[in-house]
Protein backbone atom coordinates (compact mmCIF):
# COMPACT_ATOMS: atom_id res chain seq x y z
CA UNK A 1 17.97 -90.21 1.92
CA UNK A 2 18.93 -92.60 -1.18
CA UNK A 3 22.62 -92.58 -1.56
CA UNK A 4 22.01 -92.12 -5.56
CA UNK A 5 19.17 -89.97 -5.68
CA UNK A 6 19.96 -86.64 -6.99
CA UNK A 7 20.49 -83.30 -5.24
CA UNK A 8 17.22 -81.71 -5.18
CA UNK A 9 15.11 -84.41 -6.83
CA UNK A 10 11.91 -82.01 -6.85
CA UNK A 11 13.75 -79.53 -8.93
CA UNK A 12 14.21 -82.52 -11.80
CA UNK A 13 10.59 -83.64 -11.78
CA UNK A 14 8.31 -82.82 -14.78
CA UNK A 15 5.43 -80.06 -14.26
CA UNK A 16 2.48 -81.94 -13.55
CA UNK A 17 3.96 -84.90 -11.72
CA UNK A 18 3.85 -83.72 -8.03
CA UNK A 19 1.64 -81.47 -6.28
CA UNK A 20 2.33 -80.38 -2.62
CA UNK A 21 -0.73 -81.13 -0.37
CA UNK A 22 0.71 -78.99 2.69
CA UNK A 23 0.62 -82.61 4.77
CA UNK A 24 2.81 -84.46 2.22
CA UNK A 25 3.07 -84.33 -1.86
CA UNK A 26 1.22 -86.45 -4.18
CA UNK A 27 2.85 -87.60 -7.56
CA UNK A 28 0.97 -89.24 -10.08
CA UNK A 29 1.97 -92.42 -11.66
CA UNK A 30 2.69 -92.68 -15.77
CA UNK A 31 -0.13 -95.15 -15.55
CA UNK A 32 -2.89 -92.29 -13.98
CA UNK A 33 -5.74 -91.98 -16.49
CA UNK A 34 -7.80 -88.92 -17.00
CA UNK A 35 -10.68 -90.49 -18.39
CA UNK A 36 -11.07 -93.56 -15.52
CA UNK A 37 -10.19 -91.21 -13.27
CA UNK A 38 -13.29 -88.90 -14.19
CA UNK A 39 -15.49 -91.95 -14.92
CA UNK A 40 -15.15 -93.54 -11.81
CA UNK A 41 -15.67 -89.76 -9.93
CA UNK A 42 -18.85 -89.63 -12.19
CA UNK A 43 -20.09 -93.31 -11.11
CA UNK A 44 -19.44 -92.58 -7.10
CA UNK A 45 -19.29 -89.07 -6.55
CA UNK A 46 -21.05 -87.08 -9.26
CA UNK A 47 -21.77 -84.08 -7.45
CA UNK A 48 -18.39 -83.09 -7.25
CA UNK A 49 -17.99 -82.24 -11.22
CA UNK A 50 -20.73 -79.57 -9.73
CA UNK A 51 -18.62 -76.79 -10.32
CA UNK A 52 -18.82 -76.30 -6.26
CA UNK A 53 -15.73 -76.26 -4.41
CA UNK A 54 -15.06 -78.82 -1.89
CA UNK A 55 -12.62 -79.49 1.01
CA UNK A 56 -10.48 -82.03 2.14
CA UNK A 57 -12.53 -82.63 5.05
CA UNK A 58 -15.87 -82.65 3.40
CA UNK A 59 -14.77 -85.44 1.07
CA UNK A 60 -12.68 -86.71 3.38
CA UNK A 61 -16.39 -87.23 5.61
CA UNK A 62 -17.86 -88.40 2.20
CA UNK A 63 -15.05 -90.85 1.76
CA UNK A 64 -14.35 -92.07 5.10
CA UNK A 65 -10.49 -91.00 5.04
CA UNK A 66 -8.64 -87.90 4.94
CA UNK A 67 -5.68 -88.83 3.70
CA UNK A 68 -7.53 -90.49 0.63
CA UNK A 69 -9.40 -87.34 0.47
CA UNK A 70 -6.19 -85.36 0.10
CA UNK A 71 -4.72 -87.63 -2.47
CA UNK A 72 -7.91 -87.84 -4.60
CA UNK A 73 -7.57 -83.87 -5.22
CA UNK A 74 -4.07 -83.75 -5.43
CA UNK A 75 -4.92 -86.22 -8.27
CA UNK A 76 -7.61 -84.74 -9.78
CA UNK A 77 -5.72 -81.43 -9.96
CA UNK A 78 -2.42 -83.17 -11.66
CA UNK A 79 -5.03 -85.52 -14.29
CA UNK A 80 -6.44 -82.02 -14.95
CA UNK A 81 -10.44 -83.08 -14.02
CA UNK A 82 -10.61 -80.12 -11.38
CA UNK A 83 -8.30 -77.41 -10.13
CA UNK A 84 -6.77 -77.90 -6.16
CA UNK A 85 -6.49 -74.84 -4.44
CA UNK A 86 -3.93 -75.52 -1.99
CA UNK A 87 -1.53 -73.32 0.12
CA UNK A 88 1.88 -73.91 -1.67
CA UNK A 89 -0.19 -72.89 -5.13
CA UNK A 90 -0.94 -69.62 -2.99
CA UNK A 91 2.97 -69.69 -2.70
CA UNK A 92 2.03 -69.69 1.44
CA UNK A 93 5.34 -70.06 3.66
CA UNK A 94 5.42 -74.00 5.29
CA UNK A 95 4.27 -73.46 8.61
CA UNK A 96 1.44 -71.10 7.37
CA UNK A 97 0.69 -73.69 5.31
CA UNK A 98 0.70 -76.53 7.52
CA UNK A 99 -2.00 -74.42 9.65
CA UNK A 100 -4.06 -72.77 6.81
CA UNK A 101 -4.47 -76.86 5.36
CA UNK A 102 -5.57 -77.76 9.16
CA UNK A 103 -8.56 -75.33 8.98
CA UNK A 104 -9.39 -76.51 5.70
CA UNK A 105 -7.74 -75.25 3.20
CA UNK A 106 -7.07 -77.76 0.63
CA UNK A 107 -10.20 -77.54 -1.76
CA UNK A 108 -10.91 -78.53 -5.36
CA UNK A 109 -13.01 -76.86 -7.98
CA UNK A 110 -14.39 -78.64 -10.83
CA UNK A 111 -14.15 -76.80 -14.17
CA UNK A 112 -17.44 -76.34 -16.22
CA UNK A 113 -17.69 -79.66 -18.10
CA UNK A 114 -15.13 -81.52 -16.26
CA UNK A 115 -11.51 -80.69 -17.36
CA UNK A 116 -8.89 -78.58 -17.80
């Protein structure tokens, strides 16, 4: 714990900077770009501006790591290309959620046409 953080940081942050991926929480930086973001989705991954929802561990397989997986929705979601669907949104107790992400359950959906 920082000695001169702030009770509670969490409760101070900005809607839209942090998004809790179950595992850990992913913020986004002030330098996170919607538009290279999407580009650069487009130029590897295309098929996931499908509309099709995808897991964790689908991308994860496409993408070689999990982790990265996670963090690539989580920032999707908070850049507003696709929506996460992910236990805390589902306002799922910890340890549920914990479990429910381990089976799968941290997925993205693409929006027609690519944003929010």
């Amino acid at each position: 714990m920082c000695i001169d953080a702030p009770e509670d940081p969490e409760s101070k942050q900005p809607e839209g900077h942090t998004i809790d991926m179950a595992f850990f929480k992913v913020a986004k930086s002030p330098q996170a770009d919607a538009v290279i973001f999407k580009a650069l989705v487009e130029e590897e991954y295309p098929h996931w501006l499908n509309g099709e929802e995808y897991s964790y561990m689908r991308i994860g397989a496409e993408m070689g790591d999990q982790g990265i997986a996670i963090m690539t929705i989580a920032l999707g979601d908070l850049l507003g290309v696709w929506d996460a669907l992910t236990p805390a949104k589902m306002l799922v107790p910890q340890d549920m959620a914990v479990h429910m992400a381990g089976m799968g359950l941290l997925t993205f959906q693409c929006r027609q046409g690519g944003t929010k």
